[in-house]
Protein backbone atom coordinates (compact mmCIF):
# COMPACT_ATOMS: atom_id res chain seq x y z
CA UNK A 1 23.64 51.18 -45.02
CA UNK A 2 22.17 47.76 -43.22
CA UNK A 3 20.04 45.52 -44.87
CA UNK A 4 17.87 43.55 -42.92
CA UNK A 5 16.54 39.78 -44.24
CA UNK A 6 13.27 39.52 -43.23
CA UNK A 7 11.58 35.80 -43.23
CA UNK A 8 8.38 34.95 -42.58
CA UNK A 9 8.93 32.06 -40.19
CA UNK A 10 6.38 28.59 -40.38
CA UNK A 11 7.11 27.48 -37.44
CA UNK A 12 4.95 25.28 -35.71
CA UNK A 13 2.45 25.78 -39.03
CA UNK A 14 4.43 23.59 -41.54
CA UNK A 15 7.49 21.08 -40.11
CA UNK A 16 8.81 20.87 -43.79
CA UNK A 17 8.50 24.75 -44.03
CA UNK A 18 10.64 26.31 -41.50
CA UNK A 19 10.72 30.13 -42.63
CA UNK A 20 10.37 32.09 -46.23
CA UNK A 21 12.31 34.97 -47.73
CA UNK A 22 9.90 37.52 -47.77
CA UNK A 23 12.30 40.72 -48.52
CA UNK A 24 15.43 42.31 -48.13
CA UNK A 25 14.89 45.77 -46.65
CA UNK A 26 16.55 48.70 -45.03
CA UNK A 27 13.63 49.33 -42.77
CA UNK A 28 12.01 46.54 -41.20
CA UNK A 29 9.46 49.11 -39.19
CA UNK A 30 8.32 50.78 -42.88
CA UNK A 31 8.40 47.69 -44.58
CA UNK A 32 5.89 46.09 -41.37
CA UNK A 33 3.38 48.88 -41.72
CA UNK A 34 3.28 49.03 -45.52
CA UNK A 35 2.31 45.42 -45.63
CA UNK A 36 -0.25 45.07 -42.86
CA UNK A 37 -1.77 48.21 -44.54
CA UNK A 38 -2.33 46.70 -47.43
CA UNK A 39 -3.60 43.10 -45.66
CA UNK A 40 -6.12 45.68 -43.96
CA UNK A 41 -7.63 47.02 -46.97
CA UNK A 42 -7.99 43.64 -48.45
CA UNK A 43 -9.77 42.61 -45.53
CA UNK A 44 -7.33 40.49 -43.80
CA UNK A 45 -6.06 39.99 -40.82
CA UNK A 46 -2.57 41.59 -39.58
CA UNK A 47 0.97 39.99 -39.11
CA UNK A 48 2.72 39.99 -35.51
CA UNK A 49 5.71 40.60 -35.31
CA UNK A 50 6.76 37.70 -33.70
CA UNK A 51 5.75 35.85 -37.42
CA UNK A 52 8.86 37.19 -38.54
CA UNK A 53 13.05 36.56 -38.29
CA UNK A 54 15.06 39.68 -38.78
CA UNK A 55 18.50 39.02 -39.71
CA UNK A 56 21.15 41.84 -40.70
CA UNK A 57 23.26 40.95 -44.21
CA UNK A 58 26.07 41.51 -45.59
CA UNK A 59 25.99 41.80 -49.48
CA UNK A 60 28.72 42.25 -51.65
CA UNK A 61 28.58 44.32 -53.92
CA UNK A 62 30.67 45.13 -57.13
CA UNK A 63 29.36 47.94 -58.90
CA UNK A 64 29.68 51.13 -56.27
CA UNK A 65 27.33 53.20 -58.64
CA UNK A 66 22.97 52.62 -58.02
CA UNK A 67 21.25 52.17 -61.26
């Protein structure tokens, strides 16, 4: 399975503030529509793409079972 890091990146917003974790995920296209969805009902406005960095990661892992 790939895991994707997905940051939101500051750039050009905040110079000490490069980019933020916002989740590790295994669908970065899901993960997208779930949250502008929700910014929508709320009332606010949607992310771009282009706000985030998607980076694949390698975890390792120890315990082969899922709890």
């Amino acid at each position: 399975m790939e895991l994707l890091a997905v940051y939101y990146n500051y750039e050009g917003e905040f110079e000490s503030k490069p980019r933020e974790l916002e989740c590790v995920t295994d669908n970065f296209e899901k993960w997208f529509k779930k949250l502008n969805n929700g910014r929508r009902a709320e009332g606010q406005m949607e992310y771009e793409k282009y706000e985030f960095d998607v980076e694949p990661i390698s975890p390792i892992l120890y315990n082969k079972e899922a709890k």
